[in-house]
Protein backbone atom coordinates (compact mmCIF):
# COMPACT_ATOMS: atom_id res chain seq x y z
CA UNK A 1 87.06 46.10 -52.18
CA UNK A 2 85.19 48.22 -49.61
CA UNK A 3 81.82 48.28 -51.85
CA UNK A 4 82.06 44.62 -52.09
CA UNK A 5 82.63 43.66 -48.04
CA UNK A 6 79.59 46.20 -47.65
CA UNK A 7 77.58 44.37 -50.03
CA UNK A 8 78.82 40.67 -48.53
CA UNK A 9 77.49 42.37 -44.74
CA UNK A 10 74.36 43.90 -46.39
CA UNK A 11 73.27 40.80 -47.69
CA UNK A 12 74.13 38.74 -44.75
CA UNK A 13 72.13 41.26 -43.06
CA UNK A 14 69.46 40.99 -44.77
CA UNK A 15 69.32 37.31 -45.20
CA UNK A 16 69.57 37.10 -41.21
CA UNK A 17 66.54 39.75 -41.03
CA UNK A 18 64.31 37.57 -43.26
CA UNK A 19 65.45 34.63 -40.73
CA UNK A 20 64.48 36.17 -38.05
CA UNK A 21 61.05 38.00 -39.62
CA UNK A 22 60.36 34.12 -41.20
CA UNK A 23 60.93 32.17 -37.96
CA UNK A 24 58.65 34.88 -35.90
CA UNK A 25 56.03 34.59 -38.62
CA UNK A 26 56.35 30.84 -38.15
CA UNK A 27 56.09 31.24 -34.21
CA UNK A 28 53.26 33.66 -34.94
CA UNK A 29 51.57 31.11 -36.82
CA UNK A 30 51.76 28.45 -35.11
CA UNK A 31 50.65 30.45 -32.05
CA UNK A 32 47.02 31.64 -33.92
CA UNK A 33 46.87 28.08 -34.97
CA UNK A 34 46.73 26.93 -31.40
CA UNK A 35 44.25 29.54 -30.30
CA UNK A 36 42.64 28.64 -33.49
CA UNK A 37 42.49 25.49 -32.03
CA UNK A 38 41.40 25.92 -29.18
CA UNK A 39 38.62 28.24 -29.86
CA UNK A 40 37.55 25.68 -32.58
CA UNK A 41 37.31 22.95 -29.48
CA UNK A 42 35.77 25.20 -27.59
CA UNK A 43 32.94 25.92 -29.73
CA UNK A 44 32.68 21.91 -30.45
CA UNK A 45 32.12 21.35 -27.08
CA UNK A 46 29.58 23.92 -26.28
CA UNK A 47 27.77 22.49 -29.44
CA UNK A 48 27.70 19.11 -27.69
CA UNK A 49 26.44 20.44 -24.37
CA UNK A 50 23.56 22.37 -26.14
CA UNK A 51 23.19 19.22 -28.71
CA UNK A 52 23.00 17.37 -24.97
CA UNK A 53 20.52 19.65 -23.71
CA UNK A 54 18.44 19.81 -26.69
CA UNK A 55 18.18 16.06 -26.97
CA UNK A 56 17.22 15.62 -22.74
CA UNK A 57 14.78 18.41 -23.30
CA UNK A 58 13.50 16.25 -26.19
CA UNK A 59 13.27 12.74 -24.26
CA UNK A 60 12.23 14.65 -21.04
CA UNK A 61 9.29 16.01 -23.39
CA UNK A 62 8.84 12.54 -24.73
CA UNK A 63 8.73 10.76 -21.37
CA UNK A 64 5.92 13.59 -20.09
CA UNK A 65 4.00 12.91 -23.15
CA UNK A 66 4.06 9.64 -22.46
CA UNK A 67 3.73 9.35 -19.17
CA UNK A 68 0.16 11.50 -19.56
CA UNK A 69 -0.61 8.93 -22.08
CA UNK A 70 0.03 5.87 -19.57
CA UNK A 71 -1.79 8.54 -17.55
CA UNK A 72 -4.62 8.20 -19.26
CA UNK A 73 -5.16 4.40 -20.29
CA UNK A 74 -4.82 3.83 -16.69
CA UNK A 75 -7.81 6.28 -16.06
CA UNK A 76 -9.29 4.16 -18.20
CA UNK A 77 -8.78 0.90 -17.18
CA UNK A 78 -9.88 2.14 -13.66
CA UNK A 79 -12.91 -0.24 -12.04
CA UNK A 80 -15.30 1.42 -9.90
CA UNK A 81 -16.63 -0.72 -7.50
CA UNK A 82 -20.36 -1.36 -7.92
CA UNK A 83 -22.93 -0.07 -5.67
CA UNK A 84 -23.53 -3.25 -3.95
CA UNK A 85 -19.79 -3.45 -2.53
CA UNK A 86 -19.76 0.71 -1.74
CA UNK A 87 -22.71 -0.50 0.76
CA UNK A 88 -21.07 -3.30 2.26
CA UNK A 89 -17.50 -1.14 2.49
CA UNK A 90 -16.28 -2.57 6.32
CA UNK A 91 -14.28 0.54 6.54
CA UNK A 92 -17.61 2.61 6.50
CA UNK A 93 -16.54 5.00 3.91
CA UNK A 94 -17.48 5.29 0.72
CA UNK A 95 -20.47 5.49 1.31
CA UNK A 96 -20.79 2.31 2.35
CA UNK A 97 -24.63 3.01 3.77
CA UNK A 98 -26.26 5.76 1.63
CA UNK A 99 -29.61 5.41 0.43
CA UNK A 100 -30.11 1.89 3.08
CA UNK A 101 -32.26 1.88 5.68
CA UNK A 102 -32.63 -0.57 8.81
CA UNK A 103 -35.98 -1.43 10.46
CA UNK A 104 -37.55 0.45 7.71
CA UNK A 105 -36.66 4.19 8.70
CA UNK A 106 -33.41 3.90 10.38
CA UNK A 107 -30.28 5.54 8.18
CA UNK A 108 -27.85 2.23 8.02
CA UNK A 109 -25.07 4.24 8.65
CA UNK A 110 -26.21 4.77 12.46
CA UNK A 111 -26.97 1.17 12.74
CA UNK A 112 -23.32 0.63 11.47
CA UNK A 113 -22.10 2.45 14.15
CA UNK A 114 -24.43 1.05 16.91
CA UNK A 115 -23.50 -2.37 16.13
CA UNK A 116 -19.44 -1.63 16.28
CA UNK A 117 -17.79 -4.06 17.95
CA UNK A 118 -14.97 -2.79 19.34
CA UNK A 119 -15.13 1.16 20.03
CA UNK A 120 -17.60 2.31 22.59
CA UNK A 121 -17.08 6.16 20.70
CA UNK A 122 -18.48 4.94 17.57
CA UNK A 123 -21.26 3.10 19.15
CA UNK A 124 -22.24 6.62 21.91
CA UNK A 125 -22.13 8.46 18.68
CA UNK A 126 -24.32 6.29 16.67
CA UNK A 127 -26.70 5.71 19.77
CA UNK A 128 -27.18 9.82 19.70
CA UNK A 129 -27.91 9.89 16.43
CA UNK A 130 -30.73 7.22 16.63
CA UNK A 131 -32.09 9.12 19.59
CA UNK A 132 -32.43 12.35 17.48
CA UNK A 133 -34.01 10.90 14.49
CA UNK A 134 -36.44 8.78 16.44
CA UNK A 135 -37.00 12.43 18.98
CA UNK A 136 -37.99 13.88 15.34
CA UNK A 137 -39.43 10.94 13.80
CA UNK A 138 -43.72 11.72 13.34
CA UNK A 139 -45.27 8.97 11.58
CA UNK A 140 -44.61 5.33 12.76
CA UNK A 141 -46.24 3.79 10.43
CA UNK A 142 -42.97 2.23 8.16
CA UNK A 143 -41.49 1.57 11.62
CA UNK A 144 -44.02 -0.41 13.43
CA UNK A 145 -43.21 -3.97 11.73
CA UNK A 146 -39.87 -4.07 12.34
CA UNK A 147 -40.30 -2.97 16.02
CA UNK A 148 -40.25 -6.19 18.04
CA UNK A 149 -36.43 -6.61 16.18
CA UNK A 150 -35.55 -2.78 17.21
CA UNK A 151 -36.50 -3.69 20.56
CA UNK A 152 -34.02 -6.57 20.49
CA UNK A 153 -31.48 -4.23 18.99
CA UNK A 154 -31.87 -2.12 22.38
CA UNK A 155 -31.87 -4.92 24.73
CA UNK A 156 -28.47 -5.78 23.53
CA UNK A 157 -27.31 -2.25 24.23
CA UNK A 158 -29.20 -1.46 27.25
CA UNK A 159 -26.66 -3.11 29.76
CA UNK A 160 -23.45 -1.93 27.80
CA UNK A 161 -20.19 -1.88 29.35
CA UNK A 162 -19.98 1.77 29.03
CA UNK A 163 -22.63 3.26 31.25
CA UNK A 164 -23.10 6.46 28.70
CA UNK A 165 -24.81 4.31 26.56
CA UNK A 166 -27.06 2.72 28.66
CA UNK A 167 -28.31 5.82 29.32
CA UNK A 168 -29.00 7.26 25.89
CA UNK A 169 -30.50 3.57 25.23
CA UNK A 170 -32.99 3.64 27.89
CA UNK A 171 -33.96 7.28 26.95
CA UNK A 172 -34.54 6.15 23.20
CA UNK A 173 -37.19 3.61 25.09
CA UNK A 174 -38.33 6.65 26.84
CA UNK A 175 -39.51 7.94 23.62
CA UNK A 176 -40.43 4.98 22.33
CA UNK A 177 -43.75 4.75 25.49
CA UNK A 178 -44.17 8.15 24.50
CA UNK A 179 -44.84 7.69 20.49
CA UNK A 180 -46.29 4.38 20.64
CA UNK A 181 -49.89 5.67 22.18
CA UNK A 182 -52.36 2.91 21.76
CA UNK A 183 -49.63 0.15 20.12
CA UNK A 184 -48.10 0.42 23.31
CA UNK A 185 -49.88 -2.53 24.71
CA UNK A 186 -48.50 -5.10 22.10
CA UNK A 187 -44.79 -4.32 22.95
CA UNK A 188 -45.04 -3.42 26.39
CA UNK A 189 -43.93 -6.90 28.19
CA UNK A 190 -40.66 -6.79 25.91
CA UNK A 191 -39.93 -3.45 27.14
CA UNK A 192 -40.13 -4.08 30.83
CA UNK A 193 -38.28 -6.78 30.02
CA UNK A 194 -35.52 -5.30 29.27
CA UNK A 195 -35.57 -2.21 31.31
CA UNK A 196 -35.84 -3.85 34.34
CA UNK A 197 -32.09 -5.29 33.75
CA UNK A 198 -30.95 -1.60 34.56
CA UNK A 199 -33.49 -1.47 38.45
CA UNK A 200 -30.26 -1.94 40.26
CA UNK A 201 -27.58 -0.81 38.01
CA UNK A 202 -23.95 0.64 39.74
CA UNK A 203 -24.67 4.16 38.53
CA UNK A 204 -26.91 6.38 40.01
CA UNK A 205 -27.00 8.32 36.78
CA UNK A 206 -28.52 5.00 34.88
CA UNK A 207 -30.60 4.46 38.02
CA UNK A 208 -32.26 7.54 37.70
CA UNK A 209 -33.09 7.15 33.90
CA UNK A 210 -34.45 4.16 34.51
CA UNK A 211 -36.83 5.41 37.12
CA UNK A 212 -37.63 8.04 34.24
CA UNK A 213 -39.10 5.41 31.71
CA UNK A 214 -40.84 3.36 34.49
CA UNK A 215 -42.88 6.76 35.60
CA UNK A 216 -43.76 7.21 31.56
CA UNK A 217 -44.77 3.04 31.42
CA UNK A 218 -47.17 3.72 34.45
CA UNK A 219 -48.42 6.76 32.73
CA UNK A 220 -49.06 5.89 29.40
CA UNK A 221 -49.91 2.29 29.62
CA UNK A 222 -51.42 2.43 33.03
CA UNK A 223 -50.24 0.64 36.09
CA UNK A 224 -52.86 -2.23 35.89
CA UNK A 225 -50.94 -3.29 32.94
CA UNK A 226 -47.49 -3.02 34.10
CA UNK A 227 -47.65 -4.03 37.70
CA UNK A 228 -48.14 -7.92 36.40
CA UNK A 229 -45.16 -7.55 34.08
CA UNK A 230 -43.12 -6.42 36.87
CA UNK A 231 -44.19 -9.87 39.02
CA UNK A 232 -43.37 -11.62 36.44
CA UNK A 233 -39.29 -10.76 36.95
CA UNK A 234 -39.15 -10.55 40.74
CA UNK A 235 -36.59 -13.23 40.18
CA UNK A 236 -34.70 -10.88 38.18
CA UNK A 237 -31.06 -10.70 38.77
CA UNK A 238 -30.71 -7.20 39.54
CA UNK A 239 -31.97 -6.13 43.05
């Protein structure tokens, strides 16, 4: 009877074991699963993110490729603009003057800035540069038939509103006396003519330089020849 209850408790015993052993095999299970799981996720979605990456990389790579393409047919379809509008630029750049000249020596590009209309800078700037190329200027050959409208050029300067340029103007005529030698004569009368506009000019500065180029006219075309010119505008408006 004893051997029997001990055999009835032993086998409950061990049926209760392999319970217990089953269900914690089961929770073990189920708990590798979920990490299993998890991981497994985990893995998907860094394989998306570096799928993701890959493919931007690939359409950034496209877009650069084609963007230097576009790059490229636009070079190409770019239209210079012919040398006939680079000259006539009105912003002055580009060139706009090289290889003119004015007057038949003069670079354009200081006529340009003589003529500007509306800053007296520009014009100071391009008056000094005329002064030095004419100062420098040897042979007068080229220059001599477009004098009379040079001369014209000056007279419209010579009573500027800004009295720095009246100055540099009638120094330019200065030189003129002085390189003209025996043409002198044939453009004298429109010279005093418009140097005397400056006799009784505000400045003493512009007063001075005027006295200046009437000294050279006496001296290189003689006072016989200037004293009638000089008669001739007694009516003149300045005093």
């Amino acid at each position: 009877q004893n051997d029997g209850t001990d055999d009835q408790q032993n086998t409950s015993n061990n049926q209760q074991n392999d319970g217990i052993d089953d269900q914690q095999n089961d929770g073990d299970d189920e708990q590798q699963n979920v990490v299993d799981h998890k991981e497994s996720e985990s893995g998907d979605k860094n394989n998306e993110i570096e799928n993701g990456k890959l493919e931007n990389n690939e359409h950034k790579r496209d877009d650069d490729i084609n963007g230097d393409n576009d790059d490229h047919e636009y070079s190409n379809d770019v239209v210079l603009p012919t040398l006939e509008e680079r000259r006539h630029s009105p912003d002055g750049k580009i060139g706009s003057s090289q290889g003119r000249t004015e007057f038949g020596i003069i670079d354009a590009a200081i006529i340009d800035k003589i003529r500007h209309p509306r800053d007296w800078k520009t014009r100071s700037e391009g008056c000094e540069q005329l002064w030095t190329q004419l100062k420098c200027l040897e042979d007068f050959t080229a220059f001599l038939p477009h004098l009379s409208n040079f001369l014209s050029l000056l007279d419209s300067l010579i009573d500027d509103n800004n009295f720095r340029i009246s100055i540099i103007v009638l120094d330019i005529f200065r030189i003129l006396i002085e390189k003209l030698q025996g043409d002198l004569p044939t453009y004298l009368r429109q010279i005093v003519h418009s140097v005397i506009k400056q006799v009784g000019d505000s400045k003493v500065v512009v007063r001075i330089e005027n006295m200046k180029v009437f000294q050279k006219l006496l001296q290189n075309a003689t006072p016989a020849a200037v004293m009638p010119i000089l008669c001739d505008n007694l009516g003149h408006r300045s005093p």
